[in-house]
C-alpha atoms as a PDB file:
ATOM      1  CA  UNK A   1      88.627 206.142 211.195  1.00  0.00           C
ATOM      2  CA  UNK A   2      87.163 209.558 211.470  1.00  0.00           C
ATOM      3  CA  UNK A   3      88.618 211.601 208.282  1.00  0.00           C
ATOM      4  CA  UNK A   4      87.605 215.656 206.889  1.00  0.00           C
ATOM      5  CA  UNK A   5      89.410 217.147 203.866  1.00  0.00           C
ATOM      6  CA  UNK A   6      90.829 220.306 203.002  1.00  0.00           C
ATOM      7  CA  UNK A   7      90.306 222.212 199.859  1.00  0.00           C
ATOM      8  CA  UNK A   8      90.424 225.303 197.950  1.00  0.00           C
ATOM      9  CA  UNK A   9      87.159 225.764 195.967  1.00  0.00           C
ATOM     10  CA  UNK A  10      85.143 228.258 194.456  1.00  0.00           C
ATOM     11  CA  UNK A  11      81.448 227.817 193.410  1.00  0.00           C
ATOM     12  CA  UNK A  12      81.094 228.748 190.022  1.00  0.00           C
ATOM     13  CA  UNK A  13      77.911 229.475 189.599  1.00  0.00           C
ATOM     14  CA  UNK A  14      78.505 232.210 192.146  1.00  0.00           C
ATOM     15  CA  UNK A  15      81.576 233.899 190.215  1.00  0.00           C
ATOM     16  CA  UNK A  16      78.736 233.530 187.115  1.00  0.00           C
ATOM     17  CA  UNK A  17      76.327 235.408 188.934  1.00  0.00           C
ATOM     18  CA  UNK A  18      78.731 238.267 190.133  1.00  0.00           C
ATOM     19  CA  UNK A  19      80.438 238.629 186.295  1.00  0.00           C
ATOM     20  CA  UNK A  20      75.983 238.953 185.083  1.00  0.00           C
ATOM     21  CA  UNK A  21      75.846 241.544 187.689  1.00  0.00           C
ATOM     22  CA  UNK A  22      79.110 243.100 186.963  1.00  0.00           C
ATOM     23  CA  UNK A  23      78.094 243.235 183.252  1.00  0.00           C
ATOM     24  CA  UNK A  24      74.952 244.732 184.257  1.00  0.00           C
ATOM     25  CA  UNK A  25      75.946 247.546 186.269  1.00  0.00           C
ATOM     26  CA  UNK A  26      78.713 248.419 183.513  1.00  0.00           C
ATOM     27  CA  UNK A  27      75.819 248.867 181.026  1.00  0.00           C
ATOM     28  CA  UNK A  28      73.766 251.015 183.529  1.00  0.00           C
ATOM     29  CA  UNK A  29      76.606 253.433 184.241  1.00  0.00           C
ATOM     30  CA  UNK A  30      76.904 257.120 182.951  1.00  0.00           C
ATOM     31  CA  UNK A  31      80.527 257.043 183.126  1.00  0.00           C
ATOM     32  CA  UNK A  32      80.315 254.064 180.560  1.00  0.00           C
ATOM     33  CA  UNK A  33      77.754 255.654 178.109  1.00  0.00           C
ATOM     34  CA  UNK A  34      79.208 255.553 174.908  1.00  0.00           C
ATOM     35  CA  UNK A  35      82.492 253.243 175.430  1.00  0.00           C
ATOM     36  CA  UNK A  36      83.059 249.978 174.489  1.00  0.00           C
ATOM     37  CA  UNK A  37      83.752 247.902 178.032  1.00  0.00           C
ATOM     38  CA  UNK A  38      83.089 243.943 178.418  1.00  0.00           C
ATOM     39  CA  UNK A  39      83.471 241.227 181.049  1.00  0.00           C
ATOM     40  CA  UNK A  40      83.079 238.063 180.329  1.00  0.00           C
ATOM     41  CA  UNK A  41      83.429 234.659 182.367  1.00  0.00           C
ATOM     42  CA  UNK A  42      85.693 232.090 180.186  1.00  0.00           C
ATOM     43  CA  UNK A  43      86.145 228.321 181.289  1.00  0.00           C
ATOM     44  CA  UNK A  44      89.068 229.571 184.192  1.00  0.00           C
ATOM     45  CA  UNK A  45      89.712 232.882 183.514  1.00  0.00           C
ATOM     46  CA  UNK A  46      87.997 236.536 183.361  1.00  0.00           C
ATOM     47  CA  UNK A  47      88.493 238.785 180.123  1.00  0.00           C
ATOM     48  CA  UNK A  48      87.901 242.499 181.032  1.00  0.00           C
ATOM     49  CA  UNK A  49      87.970 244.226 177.704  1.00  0.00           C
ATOM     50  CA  UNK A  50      88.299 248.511 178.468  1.00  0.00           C
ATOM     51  CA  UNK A  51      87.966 251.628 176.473  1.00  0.00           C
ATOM     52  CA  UNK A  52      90.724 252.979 178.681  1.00  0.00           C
ATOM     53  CA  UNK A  53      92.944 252.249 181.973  1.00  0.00           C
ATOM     54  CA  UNK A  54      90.911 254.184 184.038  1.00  0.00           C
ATOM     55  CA  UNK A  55      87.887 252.778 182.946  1.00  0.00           C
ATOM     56  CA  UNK A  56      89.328 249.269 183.214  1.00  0.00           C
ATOM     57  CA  UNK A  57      89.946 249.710 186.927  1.00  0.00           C
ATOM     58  CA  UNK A  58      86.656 250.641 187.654  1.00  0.00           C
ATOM     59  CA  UNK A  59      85.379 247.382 185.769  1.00  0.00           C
ATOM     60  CA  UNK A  60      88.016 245.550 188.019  1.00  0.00           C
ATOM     61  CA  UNK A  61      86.551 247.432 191.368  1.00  0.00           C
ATOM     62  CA  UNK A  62      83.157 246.683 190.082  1.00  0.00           C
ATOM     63  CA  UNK A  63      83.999 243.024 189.462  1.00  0.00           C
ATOM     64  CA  UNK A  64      85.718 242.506 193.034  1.00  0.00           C
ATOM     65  CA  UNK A  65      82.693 244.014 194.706  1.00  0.00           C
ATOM     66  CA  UNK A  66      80.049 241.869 193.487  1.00  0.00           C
ATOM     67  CA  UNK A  67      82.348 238.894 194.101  1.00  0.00           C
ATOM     68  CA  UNK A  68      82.729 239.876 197.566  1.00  0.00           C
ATOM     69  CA  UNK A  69      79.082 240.186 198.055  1.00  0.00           C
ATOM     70  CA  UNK A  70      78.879 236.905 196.913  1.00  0.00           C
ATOM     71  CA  UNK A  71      81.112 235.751 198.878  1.00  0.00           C
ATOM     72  CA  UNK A  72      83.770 234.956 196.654  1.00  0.00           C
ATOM     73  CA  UNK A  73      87.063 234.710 198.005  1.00  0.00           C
ATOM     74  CA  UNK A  74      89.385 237.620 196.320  1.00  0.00           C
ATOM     75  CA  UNK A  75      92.574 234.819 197.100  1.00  0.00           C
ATOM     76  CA  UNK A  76      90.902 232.913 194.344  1.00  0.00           C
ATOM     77  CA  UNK A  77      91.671 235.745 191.993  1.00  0.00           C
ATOM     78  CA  UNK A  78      95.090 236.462 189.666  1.00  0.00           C
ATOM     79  CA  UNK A  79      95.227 239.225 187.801  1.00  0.00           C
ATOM     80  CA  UNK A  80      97.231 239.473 184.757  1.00  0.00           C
ATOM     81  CA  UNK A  81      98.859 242.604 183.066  1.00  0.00           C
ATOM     82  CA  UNK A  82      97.197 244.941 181.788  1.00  0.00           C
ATOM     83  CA  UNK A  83      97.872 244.752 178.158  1.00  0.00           C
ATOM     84  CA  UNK A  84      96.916 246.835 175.043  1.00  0.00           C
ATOM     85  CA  UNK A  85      94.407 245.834 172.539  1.00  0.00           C
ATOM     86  CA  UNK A  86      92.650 247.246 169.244  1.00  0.00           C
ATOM     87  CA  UNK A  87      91.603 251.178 169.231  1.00  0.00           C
ATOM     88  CA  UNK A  88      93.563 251.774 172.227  1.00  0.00           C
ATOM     89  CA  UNK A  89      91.124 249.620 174.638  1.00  0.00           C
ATOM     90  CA  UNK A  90      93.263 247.880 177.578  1.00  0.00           C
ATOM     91  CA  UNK A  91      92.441 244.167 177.935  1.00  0.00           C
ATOM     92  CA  UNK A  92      93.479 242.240 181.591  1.00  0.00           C
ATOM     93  CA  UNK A  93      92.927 238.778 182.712  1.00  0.00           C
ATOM     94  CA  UNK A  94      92.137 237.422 185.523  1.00  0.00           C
ATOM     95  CA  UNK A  95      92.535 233.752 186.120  1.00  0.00           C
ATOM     96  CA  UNK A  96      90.327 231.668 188.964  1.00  0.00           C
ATOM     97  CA  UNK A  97      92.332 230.239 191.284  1.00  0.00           C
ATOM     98  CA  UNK A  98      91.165 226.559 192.522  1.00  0.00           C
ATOM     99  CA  UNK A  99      92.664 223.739 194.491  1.00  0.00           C
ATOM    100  CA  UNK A 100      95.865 223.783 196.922  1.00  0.00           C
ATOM    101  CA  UNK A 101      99.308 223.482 194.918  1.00  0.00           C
ATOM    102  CA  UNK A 102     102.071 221.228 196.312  1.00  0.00           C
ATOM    103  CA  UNK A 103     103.955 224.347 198.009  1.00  0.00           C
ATOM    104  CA  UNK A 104     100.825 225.219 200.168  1.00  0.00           C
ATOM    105  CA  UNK A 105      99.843 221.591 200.526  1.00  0.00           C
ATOM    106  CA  UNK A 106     103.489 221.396 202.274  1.00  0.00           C
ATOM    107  CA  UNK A 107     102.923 223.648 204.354  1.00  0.00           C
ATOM    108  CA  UNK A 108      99.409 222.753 205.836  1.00  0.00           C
ATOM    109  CA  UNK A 109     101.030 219.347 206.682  1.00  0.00           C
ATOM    110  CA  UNK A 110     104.286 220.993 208.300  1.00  0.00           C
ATOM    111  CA  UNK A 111     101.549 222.863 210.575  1.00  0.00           C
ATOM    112  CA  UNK A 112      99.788 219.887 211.353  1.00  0.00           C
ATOM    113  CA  UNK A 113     102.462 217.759 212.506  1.00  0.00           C
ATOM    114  CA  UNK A 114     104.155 220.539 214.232  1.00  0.00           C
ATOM    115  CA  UNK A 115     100.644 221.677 216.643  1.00  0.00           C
ATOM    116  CA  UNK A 116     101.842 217.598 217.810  1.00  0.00           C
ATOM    117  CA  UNK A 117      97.926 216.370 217.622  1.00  0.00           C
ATOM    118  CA  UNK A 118      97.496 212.750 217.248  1.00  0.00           C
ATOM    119  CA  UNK A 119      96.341 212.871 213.128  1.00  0.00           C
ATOM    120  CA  UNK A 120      97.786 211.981 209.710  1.00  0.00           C
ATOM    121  CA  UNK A 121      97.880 214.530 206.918  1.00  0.00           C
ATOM    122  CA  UNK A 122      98.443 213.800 203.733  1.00  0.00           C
ATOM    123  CA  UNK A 123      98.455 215.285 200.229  1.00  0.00           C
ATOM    124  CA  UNK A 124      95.946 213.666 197.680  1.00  0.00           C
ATOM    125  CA  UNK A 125      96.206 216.357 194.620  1.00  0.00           C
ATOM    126  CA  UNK A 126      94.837 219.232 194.961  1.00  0.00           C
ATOM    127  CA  UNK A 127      93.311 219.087 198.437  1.00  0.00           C
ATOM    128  CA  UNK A 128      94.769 217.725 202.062  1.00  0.00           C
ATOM    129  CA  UNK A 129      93.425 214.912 203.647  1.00  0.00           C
ATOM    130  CA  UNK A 130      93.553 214.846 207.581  1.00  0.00           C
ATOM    131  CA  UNK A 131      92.869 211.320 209.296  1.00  0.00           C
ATOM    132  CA  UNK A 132      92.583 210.896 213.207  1.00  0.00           C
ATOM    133  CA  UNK A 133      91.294 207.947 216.243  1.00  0.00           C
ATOM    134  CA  UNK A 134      89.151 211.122 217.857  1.00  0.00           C
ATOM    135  CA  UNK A 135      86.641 213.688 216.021  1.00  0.00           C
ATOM    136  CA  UNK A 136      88.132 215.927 219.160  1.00  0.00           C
ATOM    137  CA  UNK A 137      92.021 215.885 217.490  1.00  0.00           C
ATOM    138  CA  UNK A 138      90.184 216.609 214.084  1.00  0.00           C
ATOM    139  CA  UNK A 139      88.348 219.607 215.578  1.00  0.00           C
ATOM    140  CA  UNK A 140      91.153 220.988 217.150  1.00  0.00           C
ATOM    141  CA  UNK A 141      93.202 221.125 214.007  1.00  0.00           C
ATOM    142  CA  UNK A 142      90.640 222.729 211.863  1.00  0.00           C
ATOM    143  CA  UNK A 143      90.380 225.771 214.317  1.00  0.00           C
ATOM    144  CA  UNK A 144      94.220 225.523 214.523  1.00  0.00           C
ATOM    145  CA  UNK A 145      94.100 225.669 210.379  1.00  0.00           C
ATOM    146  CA  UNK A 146      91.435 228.730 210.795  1.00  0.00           C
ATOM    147  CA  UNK A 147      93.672 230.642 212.821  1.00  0.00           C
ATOM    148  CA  UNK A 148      96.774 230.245 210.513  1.00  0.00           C
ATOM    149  CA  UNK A 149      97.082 232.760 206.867  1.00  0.00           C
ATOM    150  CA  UNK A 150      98.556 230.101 203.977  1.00  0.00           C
ATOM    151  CA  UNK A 151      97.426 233.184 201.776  1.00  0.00           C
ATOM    152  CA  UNK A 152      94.039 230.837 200.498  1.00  0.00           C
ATOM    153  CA  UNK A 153      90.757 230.553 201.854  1.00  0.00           C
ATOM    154  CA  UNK A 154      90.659 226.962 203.039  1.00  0.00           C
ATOM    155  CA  UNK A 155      87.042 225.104 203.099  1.00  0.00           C
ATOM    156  CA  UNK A 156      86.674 222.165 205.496  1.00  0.00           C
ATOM    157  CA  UNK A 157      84.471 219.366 203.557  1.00  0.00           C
ATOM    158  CA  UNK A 158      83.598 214.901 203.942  1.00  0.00           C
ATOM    159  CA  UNK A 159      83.959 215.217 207.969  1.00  0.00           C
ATOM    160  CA  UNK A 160      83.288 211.334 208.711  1.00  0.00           C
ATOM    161  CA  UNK A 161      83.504 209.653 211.840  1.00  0.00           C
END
């Protein structure tokens, strides 16, 4: 029975790149000269280490825009507060988002079964599984998925037939 799956995912070796070339362009900066400003890429997270706020939302502008040029999905990104640290340096998280939670997995299913196309979804942790008798019905619900906002960049992956 022909089968795809849906998922949330980002490549990590991608968000690695982007946080090297963040890092980079930090050190290279005139407005940096002299300040003590980090970025550094934990296991899920992002910890953006600032002399100052305004300096900390320019590391955060600098950070989204080498993501996005690496195509990085900014839905994959949660920022935390800002919080204070030592020798008044502002420290923020940011925590990678991966994988569709229960809520959102809900709702991809409700849209499924309400566009009526002859298919099964169903739930399998973190990612949707859609099963159909035609590759046709499976087609038509990705581009029905593409056109619909769950507020996460889904990837379509396994198509078998």
């Amino acid at each position: 029975m022909p089968s795809f799956d849906i998922v949330f995912k980002i490549d990590m070796q991608e968000v690695d790149n982007a946080v090297n070339q963040a890092r980079k362009e930090i050190n290279q900066r005139y407005d940096f000269k002299g300040t003590h400003n980090e970025i550094n890429l934990e296991k899920d997270c992002i910890v953006i280490l600032a002399a100052d706020d305004y300096k900390l939302t320019a590391v955060v502008d600098i950070l989204r825009g080498k993501l996005a040029r690496r195509s990085v999905s900014p839905s994959c990104l949660e920022f935390g507060k800002k919080e204070p640290a030592s020798l008044g340096a502002m420290r923020q998280r940011v925590t990678l988002l991966q994988g569709i939670d229960k809520e959102r997995g809900k709702e991809i299913v409700k849209a499924i079964k309400e566009s009526k196309h002859k298919v099964q979804a169903q739930i399998m942790d973190d990612q949707v599984r859609v099963n159909g008798k035609k590759i046709d019905n499976l087609q038509d619900v990705i581009q029905l998925l593409k056109g619909k906002d769950f507020g996460i960049d889904l990837q379509f992956i396994n198509m078998r037939s």
